[in-house]
N, C-alpha and C. Protein backbone atom coordinates (compact mmCIF):
# COMPACT_ATOMS: atom_id res chain seq x y z
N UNK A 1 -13.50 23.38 22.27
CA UNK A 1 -12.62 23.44 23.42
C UNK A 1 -12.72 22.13 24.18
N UNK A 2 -11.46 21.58 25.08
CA UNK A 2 -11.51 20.88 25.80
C UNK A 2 -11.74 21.23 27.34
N UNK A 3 -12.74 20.89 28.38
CA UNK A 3 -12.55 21.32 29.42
C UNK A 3 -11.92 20.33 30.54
N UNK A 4 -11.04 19.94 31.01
CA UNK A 4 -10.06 19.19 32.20
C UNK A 4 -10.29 19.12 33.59
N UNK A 5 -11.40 19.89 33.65
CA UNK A 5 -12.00 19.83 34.79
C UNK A 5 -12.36 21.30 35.72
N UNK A 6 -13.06 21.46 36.54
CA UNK A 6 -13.74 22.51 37.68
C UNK A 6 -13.93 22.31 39.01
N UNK A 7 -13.15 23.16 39.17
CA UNK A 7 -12.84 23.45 40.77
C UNK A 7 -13.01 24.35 41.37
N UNK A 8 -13.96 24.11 43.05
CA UNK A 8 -14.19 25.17 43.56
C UNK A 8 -12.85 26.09 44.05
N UNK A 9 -11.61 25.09 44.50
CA UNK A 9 -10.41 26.00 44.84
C UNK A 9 -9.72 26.37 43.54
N UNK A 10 -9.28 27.63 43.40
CA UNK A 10 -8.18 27.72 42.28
C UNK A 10 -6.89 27.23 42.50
N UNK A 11 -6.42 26.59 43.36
CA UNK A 11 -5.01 26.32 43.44
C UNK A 11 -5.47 24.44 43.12
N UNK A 12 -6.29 24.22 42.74
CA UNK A 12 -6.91 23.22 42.20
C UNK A 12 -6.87 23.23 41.05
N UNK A 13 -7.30 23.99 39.84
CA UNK A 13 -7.39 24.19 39.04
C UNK A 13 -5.60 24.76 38.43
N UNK A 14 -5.21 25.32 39.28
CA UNK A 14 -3.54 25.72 38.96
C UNK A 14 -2.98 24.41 39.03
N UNK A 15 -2.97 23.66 39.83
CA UNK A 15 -2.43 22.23 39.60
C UNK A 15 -3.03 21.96 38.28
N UNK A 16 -4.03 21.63 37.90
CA UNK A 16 -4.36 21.00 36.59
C UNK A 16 -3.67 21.91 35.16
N UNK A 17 -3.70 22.80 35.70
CA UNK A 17 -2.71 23.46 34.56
C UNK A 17 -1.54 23.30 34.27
N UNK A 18 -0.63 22.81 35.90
CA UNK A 18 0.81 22.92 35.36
C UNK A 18 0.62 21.43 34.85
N UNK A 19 -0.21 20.32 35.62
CA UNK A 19 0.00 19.25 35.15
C UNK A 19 0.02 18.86 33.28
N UNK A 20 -0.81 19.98 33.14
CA UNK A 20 -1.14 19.77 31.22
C UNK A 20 0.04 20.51 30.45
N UNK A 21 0.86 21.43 31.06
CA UNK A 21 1.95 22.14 30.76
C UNK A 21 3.48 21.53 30.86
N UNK A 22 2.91 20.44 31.94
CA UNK A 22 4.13 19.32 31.72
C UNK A 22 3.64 18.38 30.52
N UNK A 23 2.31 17.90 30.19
CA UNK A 23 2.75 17.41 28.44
C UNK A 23 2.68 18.67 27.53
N UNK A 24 2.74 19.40 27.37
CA UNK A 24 3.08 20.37 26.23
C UNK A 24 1.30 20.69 26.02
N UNK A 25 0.34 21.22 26.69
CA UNK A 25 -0.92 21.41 26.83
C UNK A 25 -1.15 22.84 27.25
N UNK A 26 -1.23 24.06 26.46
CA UNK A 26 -1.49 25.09 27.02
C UNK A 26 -2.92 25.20 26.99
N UNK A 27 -3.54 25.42 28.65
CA UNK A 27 -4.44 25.67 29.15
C UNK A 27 -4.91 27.10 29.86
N UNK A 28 -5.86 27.48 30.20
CA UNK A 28 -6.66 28.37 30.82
C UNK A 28 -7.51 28.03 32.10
N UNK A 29 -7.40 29.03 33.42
CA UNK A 29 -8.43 29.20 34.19
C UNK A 29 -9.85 29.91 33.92
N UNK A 30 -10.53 29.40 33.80
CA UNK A 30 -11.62 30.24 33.57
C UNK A 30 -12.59 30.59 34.89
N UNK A 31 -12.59 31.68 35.41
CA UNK A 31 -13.57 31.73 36.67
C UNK A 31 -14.77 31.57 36.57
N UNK A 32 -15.81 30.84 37.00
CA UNK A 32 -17.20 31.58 37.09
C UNK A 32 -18.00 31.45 38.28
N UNK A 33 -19.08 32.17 38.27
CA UNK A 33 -19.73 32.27 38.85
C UNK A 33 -20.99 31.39 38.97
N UNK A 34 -21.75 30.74 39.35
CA UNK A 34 -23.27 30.00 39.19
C UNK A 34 -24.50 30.22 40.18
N UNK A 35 -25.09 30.96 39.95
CA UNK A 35 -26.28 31.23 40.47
C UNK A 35 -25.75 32.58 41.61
N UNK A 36 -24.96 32.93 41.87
CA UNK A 36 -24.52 34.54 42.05
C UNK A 36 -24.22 33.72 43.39
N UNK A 37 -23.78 33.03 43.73
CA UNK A 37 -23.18 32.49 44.90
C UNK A 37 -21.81 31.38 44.81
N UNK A 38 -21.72 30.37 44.08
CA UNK A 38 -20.87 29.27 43.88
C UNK A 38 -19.88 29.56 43.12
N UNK A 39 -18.55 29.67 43.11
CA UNK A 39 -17.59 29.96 42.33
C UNK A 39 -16.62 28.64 41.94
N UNK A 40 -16.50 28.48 40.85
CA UNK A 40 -15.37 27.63 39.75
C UNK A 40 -14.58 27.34 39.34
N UNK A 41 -14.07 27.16 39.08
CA UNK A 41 -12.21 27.85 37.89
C UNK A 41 -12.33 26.30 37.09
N UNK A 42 -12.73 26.89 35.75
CA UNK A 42 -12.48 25.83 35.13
C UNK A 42 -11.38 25.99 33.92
N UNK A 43 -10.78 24.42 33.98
CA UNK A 43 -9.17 24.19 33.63
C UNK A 43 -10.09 24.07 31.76
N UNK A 44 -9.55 24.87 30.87
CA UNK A 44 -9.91 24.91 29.24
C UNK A 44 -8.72 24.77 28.71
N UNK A 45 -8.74 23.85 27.26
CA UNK A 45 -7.48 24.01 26.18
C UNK A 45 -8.35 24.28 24.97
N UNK A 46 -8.01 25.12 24.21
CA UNK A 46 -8.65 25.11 22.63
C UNK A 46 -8.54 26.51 22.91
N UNK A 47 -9.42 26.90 21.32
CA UNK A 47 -10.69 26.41 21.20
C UNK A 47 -9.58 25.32 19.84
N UNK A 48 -10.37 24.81 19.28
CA UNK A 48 -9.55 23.60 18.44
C UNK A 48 -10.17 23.46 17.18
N UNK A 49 -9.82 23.55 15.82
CA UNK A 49 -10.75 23.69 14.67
C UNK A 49 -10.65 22.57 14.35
N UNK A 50 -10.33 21.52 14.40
CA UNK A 50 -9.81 20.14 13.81
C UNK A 50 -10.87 19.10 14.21
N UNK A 51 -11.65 17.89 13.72
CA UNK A 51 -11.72 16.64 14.91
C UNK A 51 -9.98 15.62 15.08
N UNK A 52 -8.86 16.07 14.17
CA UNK A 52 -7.58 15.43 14.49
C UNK A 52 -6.74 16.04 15.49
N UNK A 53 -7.43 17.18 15.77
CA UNK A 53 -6.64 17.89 16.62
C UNK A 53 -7.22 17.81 18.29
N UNK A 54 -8.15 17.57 18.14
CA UNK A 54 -9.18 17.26 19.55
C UNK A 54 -8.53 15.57 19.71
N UNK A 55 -8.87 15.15 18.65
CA UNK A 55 -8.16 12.99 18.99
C UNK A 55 -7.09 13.09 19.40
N UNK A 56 -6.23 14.25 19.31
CA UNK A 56 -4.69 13.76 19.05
C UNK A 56 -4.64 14.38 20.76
N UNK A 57 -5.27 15.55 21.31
CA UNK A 57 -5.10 15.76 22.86
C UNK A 57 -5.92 15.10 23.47
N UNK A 58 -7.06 14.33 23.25
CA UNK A 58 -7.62 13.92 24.03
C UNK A 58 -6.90 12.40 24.53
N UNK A 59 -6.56 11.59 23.12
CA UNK A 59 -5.75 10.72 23.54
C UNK A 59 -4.51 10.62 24.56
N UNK A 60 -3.82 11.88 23.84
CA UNK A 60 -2.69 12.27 25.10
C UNK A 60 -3.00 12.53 26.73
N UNK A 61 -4.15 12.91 27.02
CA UNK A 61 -5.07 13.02 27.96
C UNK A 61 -5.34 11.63 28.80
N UNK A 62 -5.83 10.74 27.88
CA UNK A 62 -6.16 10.01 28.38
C UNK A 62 -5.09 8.74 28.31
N UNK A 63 -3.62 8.81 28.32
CA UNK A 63 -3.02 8.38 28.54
C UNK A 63 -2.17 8.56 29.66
N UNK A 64 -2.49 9.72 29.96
CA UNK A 64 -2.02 10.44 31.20
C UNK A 64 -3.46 10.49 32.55
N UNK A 65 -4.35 9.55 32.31
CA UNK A 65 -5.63 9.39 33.16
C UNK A 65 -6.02 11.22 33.46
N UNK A 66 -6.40 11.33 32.23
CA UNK A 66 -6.99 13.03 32.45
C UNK A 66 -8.14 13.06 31.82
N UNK A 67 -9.25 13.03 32.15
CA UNK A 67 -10.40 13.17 31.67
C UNK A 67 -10.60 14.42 30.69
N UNK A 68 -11.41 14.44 29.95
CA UNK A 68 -11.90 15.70 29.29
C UNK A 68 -13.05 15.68 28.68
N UNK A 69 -13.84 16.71 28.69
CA UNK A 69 -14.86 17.17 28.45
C UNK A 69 -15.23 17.75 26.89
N UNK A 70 -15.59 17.50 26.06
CA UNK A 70 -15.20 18.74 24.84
C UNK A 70 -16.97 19.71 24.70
N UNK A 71 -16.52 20.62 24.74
CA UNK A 71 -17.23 22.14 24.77
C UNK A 71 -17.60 22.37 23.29
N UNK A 72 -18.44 22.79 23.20
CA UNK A 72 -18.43 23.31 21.56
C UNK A 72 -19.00 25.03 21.98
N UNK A 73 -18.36 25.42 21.18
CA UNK A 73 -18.56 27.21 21.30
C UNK A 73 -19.59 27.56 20.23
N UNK A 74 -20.07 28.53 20.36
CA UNK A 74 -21.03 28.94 19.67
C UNK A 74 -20.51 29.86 18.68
């Protein structure tokens, strides 16, 4: 997975979504929680089976000054 970033506001994280939905990037909020007090919403795309398929959004990403993170799932 790619993660795009985490935000304590969700209308933070909703911006980063539509922004990835204007390049053709379907993403996810993910809520969480950390240490039973601090809450998150982190912006996810994947999960992604490829390493051509991770180059090919991350580049697009970072042509659009969007950072990303890549996650590996268990």
């Amino acid at each position: 997975m790619l993660q795009m970033g985490s935000f304590r506001k969700y209308w933070d994280a909703d911006r980063m979504k539509a922004s990835l939905a204007l390049l053709g990037i379907q993403a996810e909020i993910q809520k969480v929680t950390i240490n039973n007090k601090e809450t998150y919403h982190r912006v996810r795309s994947g999960p992604y089976h490829s390493s051509q398929q991770i180059n090919k959004i991350r580049t697009q990403l970072q042509k659009n000054r969007i950072k990303s993170l890549l996650i590996k799932l268990r």
